[in-house]
Protein backbone atom coordinates (compact mmCIF):
# COMPACT_ATOMS: atom_id res chain seq x y z
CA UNK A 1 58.24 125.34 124.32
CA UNK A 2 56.72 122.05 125.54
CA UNK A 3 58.70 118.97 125.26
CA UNK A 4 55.76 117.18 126.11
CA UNK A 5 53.01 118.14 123.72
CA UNK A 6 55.46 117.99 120.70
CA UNK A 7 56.26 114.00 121.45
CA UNK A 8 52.32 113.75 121.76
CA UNK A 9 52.30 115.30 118.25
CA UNK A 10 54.80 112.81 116.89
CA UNK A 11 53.40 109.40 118.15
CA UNK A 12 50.82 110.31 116.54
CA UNK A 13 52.49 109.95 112.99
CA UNK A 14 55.62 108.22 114.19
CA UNK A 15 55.94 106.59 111.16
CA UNK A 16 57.86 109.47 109.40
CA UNK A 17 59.70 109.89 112.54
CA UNK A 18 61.17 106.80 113.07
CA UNK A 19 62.40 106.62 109.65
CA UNK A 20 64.21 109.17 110.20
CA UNK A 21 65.53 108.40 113.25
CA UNK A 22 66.71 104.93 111.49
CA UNK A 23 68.68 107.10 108.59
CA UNK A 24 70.32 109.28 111.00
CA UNK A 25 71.44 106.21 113.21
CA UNK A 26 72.58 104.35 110.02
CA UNK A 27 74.17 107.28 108.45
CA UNK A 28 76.17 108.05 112.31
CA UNK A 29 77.29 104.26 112.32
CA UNK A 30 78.60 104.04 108.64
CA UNK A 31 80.03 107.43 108.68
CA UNK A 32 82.09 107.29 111.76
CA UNK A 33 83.71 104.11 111.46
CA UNK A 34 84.56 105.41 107.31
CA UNK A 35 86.35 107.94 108.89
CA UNK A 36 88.35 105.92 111.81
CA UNK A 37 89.11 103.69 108.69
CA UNK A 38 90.39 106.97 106.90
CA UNK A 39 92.63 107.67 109.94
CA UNK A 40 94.08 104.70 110.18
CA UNK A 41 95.10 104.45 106.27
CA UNK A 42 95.90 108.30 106.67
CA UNK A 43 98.11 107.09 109.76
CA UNK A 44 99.92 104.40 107.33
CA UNK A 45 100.34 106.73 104.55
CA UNK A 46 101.93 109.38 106.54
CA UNK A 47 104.53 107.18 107.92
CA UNK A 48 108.41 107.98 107.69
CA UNK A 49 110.45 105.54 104.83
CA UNK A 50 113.43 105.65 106.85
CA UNK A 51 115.28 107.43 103.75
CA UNK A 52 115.66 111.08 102.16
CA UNK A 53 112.56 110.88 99.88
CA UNK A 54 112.79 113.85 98.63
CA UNK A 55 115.42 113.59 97.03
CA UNK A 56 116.16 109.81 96.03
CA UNK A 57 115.37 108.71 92.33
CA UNK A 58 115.81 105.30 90.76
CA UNK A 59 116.70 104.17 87.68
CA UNK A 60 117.41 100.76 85.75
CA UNK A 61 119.48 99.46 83.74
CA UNK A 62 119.20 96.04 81.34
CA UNK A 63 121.79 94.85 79.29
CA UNK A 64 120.91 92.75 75.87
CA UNK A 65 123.59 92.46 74.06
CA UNK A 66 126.20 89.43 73.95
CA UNK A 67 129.21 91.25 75.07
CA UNK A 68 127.68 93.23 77.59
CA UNK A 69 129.81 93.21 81.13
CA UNK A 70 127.10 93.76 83.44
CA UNK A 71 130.27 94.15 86.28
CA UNK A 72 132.18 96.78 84.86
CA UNK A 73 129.23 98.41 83.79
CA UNK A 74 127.91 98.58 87.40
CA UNK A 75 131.67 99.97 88.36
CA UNK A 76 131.67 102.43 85.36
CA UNK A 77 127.97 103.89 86.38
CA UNK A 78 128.67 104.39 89.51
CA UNK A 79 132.06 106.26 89.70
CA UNK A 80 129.91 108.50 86.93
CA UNK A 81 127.16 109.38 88.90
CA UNK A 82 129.10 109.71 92.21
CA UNK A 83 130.72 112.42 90.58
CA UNK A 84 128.40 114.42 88.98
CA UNK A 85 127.13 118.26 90.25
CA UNK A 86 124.35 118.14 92.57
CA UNK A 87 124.56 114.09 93.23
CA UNK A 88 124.99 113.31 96.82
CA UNK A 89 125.74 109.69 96.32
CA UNK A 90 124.62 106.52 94.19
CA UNK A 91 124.51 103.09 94.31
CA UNK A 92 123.47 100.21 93.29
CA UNK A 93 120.58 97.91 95.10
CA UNK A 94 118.11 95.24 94.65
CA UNK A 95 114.96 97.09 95.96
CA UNK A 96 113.80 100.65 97.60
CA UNK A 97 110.96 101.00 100.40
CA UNK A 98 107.43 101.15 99.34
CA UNK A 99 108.20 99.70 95.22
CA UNK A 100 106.02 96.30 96.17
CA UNK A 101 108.82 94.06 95.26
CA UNK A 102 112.15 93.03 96.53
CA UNK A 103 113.82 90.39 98.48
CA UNK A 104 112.85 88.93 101.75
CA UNK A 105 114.55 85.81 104.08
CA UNK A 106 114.49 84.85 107.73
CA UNK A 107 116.75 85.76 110.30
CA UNK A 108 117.39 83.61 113.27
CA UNK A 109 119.43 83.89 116.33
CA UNK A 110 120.08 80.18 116.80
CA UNK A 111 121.38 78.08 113.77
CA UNK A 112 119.25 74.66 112.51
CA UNK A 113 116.00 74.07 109.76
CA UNK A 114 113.91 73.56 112.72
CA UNK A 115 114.41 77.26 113.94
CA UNK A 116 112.11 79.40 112.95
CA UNK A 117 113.35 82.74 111.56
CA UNK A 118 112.07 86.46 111.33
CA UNK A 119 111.30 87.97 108.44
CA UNK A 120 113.22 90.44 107.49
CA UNK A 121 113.43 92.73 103.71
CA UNK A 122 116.84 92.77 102.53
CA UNK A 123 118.55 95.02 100.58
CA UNK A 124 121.86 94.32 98.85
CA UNK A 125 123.92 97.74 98.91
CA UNK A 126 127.99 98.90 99.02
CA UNK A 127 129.52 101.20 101.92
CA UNK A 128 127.90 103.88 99.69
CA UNK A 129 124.42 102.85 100.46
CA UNK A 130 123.86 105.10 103.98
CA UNK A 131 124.13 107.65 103.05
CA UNK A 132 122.79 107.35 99.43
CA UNK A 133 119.37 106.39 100.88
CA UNK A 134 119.73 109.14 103.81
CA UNK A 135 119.88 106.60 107.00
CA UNK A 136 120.77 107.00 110.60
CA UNK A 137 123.49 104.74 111.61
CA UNK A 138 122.68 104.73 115.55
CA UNK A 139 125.45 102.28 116.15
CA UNK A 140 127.87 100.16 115.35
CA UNK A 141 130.11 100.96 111.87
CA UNK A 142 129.29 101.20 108.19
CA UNK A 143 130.55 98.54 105.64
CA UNK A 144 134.10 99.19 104.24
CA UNK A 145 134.96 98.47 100.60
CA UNK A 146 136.43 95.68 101.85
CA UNK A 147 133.14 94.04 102.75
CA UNK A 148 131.46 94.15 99.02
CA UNK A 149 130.66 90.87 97.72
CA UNK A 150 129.11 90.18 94.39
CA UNK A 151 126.46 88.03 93.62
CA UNK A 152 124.90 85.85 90.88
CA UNK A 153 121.76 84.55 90.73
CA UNK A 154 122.82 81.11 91.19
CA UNK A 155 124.81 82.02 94.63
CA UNK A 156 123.69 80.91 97.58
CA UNK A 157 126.40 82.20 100.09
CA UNK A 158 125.78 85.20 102.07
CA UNK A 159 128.58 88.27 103.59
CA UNK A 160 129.74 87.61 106.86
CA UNK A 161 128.11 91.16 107.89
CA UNK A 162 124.94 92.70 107.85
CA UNK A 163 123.13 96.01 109.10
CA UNK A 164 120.10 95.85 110.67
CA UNK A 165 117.26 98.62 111.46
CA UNK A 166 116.14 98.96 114.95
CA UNK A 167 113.43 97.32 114.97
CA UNK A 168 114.22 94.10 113.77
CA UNK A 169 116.71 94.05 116.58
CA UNK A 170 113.51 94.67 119.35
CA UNK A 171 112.25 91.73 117.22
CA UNK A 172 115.29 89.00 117.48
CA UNK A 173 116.47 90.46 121.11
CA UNK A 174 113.32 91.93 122.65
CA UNK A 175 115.05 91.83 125.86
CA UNK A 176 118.27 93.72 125.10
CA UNK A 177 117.41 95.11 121.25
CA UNK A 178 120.86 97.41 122.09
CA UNK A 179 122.92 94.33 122.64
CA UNK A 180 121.98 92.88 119.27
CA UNK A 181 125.30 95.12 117.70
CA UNK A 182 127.94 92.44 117.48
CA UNK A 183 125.96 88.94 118.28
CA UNK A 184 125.70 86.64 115.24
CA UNK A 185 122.39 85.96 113.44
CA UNK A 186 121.47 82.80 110.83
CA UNK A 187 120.56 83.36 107.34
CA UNK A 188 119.30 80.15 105.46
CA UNK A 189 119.42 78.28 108.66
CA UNK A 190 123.12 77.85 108.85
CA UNK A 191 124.78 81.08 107.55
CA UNK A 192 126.15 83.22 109.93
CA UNK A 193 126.36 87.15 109.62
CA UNK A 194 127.41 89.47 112.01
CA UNK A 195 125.31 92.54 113.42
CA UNK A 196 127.85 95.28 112.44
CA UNK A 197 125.75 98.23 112.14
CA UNK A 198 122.57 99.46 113.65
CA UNK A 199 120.24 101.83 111.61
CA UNK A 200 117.26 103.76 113.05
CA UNK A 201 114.47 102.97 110.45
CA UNK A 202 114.12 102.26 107.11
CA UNK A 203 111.14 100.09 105.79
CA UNK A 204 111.08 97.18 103.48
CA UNK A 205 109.16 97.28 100.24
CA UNK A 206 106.16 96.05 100.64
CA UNK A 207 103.65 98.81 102.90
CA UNK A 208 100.88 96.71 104.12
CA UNK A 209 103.65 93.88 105.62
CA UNK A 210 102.92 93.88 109.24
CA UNK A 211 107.17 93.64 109.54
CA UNK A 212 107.57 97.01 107.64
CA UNK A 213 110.35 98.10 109.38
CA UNK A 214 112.13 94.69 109.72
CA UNK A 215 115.31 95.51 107.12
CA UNK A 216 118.75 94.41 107.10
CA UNK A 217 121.28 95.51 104.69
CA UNK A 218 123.43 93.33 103.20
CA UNK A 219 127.21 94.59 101.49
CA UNK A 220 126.45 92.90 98.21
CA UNK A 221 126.27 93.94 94.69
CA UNK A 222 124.03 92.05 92.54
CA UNK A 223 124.87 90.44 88.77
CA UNK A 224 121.09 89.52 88.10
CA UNK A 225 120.80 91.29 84.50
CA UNK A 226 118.71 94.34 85.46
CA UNK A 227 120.42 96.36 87.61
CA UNK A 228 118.62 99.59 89.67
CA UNK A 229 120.49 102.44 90.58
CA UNK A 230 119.30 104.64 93.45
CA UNK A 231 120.63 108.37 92.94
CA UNK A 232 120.47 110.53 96.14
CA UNK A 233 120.75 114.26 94.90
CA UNK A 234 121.34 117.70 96.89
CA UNK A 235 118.42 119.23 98.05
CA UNK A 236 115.76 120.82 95.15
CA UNK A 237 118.60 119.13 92.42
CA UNK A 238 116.06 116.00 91.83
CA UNK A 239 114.08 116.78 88.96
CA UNK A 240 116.81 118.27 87.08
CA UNK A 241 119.17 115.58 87.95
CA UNK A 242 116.66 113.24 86.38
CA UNK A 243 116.55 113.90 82.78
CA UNK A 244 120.46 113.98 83.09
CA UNK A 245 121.19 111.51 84.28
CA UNK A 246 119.01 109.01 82.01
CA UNK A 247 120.76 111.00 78.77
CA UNK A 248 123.84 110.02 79.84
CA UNK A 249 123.54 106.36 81.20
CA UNK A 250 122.09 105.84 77.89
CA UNK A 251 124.86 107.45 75.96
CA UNK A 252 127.35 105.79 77.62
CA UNK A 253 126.48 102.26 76.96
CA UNK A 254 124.75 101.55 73.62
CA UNK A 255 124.22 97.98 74.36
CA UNK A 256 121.62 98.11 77.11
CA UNK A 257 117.91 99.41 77.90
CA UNK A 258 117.54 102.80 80.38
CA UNK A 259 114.27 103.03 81.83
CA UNK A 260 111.60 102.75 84.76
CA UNK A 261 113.10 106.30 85.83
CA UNK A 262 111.01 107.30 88.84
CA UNK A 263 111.17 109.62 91.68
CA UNK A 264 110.86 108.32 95.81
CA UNK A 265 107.76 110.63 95.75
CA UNK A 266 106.27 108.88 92.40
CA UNK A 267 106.91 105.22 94.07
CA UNK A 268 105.36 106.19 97.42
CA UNK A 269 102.20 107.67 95.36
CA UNK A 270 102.32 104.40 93.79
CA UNK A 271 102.59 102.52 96.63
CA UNK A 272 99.27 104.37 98.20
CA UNK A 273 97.00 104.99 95.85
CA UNK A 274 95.22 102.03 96.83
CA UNK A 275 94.96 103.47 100.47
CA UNK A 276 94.57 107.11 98.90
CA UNK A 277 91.51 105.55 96.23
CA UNK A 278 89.45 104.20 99.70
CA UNK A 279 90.06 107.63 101.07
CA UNK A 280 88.61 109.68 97.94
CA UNK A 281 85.55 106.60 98.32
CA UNK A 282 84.63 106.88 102.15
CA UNK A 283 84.94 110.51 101.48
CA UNK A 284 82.25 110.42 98.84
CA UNK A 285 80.18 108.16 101.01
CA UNK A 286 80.14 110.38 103.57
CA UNK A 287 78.85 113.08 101.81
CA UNK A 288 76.54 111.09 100.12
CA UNK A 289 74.85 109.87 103.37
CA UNK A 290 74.74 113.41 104.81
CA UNK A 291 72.90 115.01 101.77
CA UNK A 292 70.61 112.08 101.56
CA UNK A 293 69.82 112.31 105.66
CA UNK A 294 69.54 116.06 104.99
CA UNK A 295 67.26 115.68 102.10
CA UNK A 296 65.31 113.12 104.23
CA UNK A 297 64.89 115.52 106.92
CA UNK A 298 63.83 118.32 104.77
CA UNK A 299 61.26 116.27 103.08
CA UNK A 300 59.54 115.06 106.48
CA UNK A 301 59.80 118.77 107.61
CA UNK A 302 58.26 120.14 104.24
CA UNK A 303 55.42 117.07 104.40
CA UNK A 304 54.77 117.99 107.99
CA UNK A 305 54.22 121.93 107.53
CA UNK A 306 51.85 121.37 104.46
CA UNK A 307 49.90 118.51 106.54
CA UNK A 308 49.21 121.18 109.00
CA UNK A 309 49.11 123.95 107.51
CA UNK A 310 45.58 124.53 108.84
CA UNK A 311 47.04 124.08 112.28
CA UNK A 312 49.39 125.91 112.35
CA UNK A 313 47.56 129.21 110.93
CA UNK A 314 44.77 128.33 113.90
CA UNK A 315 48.02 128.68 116.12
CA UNK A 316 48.91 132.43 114.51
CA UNK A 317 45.27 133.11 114.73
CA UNK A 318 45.09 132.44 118.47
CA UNK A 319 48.17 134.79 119.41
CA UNK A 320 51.43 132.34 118.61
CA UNK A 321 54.46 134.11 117.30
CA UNK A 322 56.93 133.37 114.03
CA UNK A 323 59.30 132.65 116.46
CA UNK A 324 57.05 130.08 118.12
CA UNK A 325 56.09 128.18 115.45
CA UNK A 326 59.91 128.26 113.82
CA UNK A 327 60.71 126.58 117.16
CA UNK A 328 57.89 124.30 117.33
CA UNK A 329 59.53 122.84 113.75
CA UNK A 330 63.16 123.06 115.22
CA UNK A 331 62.70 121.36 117.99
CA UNK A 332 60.97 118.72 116.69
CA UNK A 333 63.59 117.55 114.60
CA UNK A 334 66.06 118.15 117.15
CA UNK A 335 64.29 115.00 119.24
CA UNK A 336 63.86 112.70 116.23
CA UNK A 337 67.56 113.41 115.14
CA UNK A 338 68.71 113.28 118.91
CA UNK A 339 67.22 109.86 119.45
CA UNK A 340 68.22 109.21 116.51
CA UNK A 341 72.55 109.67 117.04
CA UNK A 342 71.53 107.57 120.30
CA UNK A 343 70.52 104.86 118.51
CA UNK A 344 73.70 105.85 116.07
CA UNK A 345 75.92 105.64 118.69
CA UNK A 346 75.31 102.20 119.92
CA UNK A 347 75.02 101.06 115.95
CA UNK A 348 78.45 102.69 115.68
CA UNK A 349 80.15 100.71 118.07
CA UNK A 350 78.58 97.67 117.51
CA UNK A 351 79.81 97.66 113.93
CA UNK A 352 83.26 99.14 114.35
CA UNK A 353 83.33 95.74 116.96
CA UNK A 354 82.45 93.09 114.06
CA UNK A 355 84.76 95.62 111.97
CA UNK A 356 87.65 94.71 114.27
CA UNK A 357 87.21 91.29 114.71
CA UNK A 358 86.47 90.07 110.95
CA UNK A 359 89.29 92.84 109.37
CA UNK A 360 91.25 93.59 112.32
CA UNK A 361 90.75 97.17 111.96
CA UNK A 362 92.11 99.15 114.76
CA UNK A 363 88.97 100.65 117.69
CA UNK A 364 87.17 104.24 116.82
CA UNK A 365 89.01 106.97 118.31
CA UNK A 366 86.86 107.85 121.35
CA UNK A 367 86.10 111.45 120.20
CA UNK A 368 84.32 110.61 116.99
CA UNK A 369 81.30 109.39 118.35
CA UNK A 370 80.33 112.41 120.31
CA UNK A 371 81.92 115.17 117.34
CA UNK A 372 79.40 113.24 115.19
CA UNK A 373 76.22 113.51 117.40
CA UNK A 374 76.68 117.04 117.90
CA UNK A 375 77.39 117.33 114.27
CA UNK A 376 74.70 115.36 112.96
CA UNK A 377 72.46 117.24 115.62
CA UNK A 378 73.68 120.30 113.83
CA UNK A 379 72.87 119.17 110.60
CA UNK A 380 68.97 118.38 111.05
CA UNK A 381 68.63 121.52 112.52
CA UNK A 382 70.12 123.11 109.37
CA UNK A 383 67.61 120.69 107.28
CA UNK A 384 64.63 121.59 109.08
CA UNK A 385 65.72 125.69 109.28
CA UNK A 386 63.86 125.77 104.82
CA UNK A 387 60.34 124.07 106.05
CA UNK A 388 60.62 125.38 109.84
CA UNK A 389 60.90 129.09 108.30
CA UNK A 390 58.14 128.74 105.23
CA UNK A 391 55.79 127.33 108.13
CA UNK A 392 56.83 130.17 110.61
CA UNK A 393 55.61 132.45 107.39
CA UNK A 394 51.89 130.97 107.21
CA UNK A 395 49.49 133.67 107.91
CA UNK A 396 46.58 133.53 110.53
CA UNK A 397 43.86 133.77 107.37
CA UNK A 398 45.06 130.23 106.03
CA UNK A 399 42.95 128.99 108.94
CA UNK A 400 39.61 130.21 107.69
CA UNK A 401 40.23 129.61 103.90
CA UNK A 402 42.06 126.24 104.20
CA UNK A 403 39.42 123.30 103.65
C-alpha cells in the first residue's frame, strides 16, 4: 500500500483529519498526566504508617459526670485491657497516624525564640506505647514507668525524654542523623528533652504534611477530658476484640460516654478517600476520553466509506482485493492517529511542565508517553476495524448503480 497516494487523499478533506488528530493529541496529553497524577496519590496511599495496622483499634472515652476521676479511670482501663485474651497491649495517647488531628510543636537543637524549630507530630504515650502501636526501636532504650508524666491542659512543662523516628533525626542532624541518640533538643524554645530512643518510622497524623514522618514520642499521659485508647490485638483477634471491648469500658464506668470506636484500617480509608475519590475521577475521565476519541474515529471512518462508496466499488471493479481496501481504511487512520500521539506527546509534556510548576506535581514517569502512543495507536486501529470492514464488503456493482 502507498503511503503516498493515501496522504494525497487526505489533504484533500483534511478537515476531518485534523480534528481528529487534535482529539487524539488532547485525549494523549490529559490522559497521561491523569494517570502520573494517579501514581503519585497511589504512591502516597500505599505508604507504610510506621505501626501494626492491622491490628490497632481506637477507642474514646469522655467523662460527664461531677465525680468522675478521669486519672484513675485512665489507670483502671488500662490494667483491664492489658489483660484481656487476644490484647497485645493498650494505651493511652493523644493522636494515631493518618486521623487528621493531633498535636504538633517545634523541635530545635539550639535553645532561644529566635531559633527556628522543626516540626515535628507528637504523641503523648507510656513505656507501653512501642509496642502497642507495633514500632521498631532501632536504638537507644524505651521509656520506663519511671518516666510517665501526666498532663493537664493548662501545663506547659514538658518530660525530660523523648523518642524520636528516624527521620526527624536526618532532619535536626543531617550530618550525623545516628548521633542524634543522646544529644539534647528544645521544645518551646527553652525546654530541654533528651533523645533517648530512636524509632524507625511512624508518621504523624496528618497525610498530606510534607514532614509525615517527623514524630517524637513523648512519656506523658494526658488529663484533657476525652481520653483515646489505642488497643493493639493478636493477629485476626481485631474485629472480635472490638465489640468487647466497647461492652465492657462502658459497663465499667456508668458516668462517661464510649464511642468513636474505629479500626487503623477504617481511619486510613478515612484518611484517603480524598486521594482514593480523584482516583475513581481520573479513572472515569480516562475512559471517557477514549470512548469519545474512539467514537470520533469511527464516525470519520463510517463518513469516509459512505463518501466514497462509489470509489471504492470502481476500485473492486478494476481488480482490488477485500484485503486491499480494509488496508487502505486501516492505514489511513493509522497516519492521522500517529501524527496525532506526536502532537500528543509534545502536548503531554508541555502540560505535565505547567502541572509541576503551578501544583508541584512530581514529572511523568518516562514510560507513559510511549505505552500511550502505542496504545492509542492501537486503539484507532480498533475504531476504524467496523467502517474499514463494511467498506472492504462493498461490491464491484455499487460502481455502476451508485449516482
Amino acid at each position: 500500500m502507498e503511503i503516498g497516494p493515501i496522504w494525497r487523499a487526505m489533504m484533500r478533506n483534511k478537515t476531518g483529519a485534523i480534528l481528529i488528530a487534535l482529539q487524539i493529541a488532547v485525549t494523549m496529553a490529559i490522559m497521561v498526566n491523569a494517570i502520573s497524577i494517579m501514581q503519585e496519590r497511589g504512591r502516597v496511599m500505599s505508604r507504610s504508617s510506621g505501626i501494626d495496622e492491622h491490628n490497632i483499634f481506637v477507642i474514646t472515652s469522655v467523662g460527664f459526670a461531677e465525680d468522675f476521676n478521669e486519672r484513675i479511670t485512665i489507670e483502671e482501663d488500662l490494667a483491664m485491657l492489658r489483660v484481656m485474651p487476644g490484647v497485645v497491649n493498650a494505651i493511652q495517647s493523644n493522636s494515631v497516624p493518618l486521623s487528621g488531628g493531633g498535636w504538633s510543636m517545634g523541635l530545635q537543637t539550639e535553645p532561644g525564640a529566635e531559633i527556628e524549630g522543626t516540626g515535628v507530630a507528637i504523641y503523648f504515650v507510656d513505656e507501653h506505647g512501642i509496642d502497642t502501636f507495633g514500632l521498631n526501636l532501632v536504638a537507644g532504650e524505651n521509656f520506663d514507668a519511671t518516666d510517665i508524666t501526666w498532663r493537664e491542659r493548662s501545663d506547659t512543662d514538658w518530660p525530660d525524654k523523648t523518642i524520636i523516628t528516624r527521620a526527624m533525626a536526618e532532619t535536626l542532624y543531617p550530618d550525623d542523623p545516628d548521633g542524634a541518640l543522646g544529644k539534647t533538643v528544645y521544645i518551646s524554645d527553652t525546654e530541654p528533652l533528651t533523645i533517648t530512643g530512636i524509632i524507625e518510622q511512624m508518621q504523624a497524623p496528618w497525610n498530606s504534611w510534607d514532614g509525615v514522618e517527623r514524630v517524637m514520642l513523648a512519656p506523658t499521659h494526658t488529663l484533657f477530658g476525652a481520653t483515646r485508647y489505642i488497643i493493639r490485638t493478636e493477629p485476626g483477634m481485631r474485629d472480635s476484640l472490638m465489640p468487647q471491648v466497647e461492652e465492657l469500658l462502658a459497663e465499667r464506668n456508668k458516668n462517661r460516654i464510649v464511642r468513636s470506636m474505629r479500626s487503623m484500617d477504617e481511619i486510613r480509608e478515612r484518611s484517603y478517600r480524598g486521594d482514593s475519590s480523584m482516583i475513581t475521577i481520573l479513572t472515569f475521565t480516562i475512559v471517557l476520553l477514549i470512548a469519545v476519541t474512539s467514537l470520533g474515529i469511527v464516525g470519520l471512518a463510517s463518513f469516509s466509506v459512505n463518501r466514497r462508496t462509489k470509489q471504492i466499488g470502481t476500485r473492486r471493479a478494476l481488480g482490488a482485493s477485500k484485503v486491499a481496501i480494509l488496508r487502505y481504511f486501516m492505514t489511513e487512520n493509522f497516519i492521522i492517529s500517529f501524527l496525532g500521539v506526536l502532537l500528543g506527546a509534545g502536548l503531554t509534556i508541555g502540560l505535565n511542565i505547567l502541572m509541576i510548576e503551578a501544583f508541584s506535581l512530581t514529572r511523568i514517569a518516562w514510560y507513559l508517553v510511549p505505552v500511550a502512543m502505542l496504545m492509542l495507536l492501537m486503539v484507532g486501529q480498533v475504531a476504524v476495524f467496523g467502517p474499514a470492514r463494511r467498506a472492504s464488503s462493498v461490491p464491484p456493482a455499487v460502481a455502476t448503480r451508485t449516482v
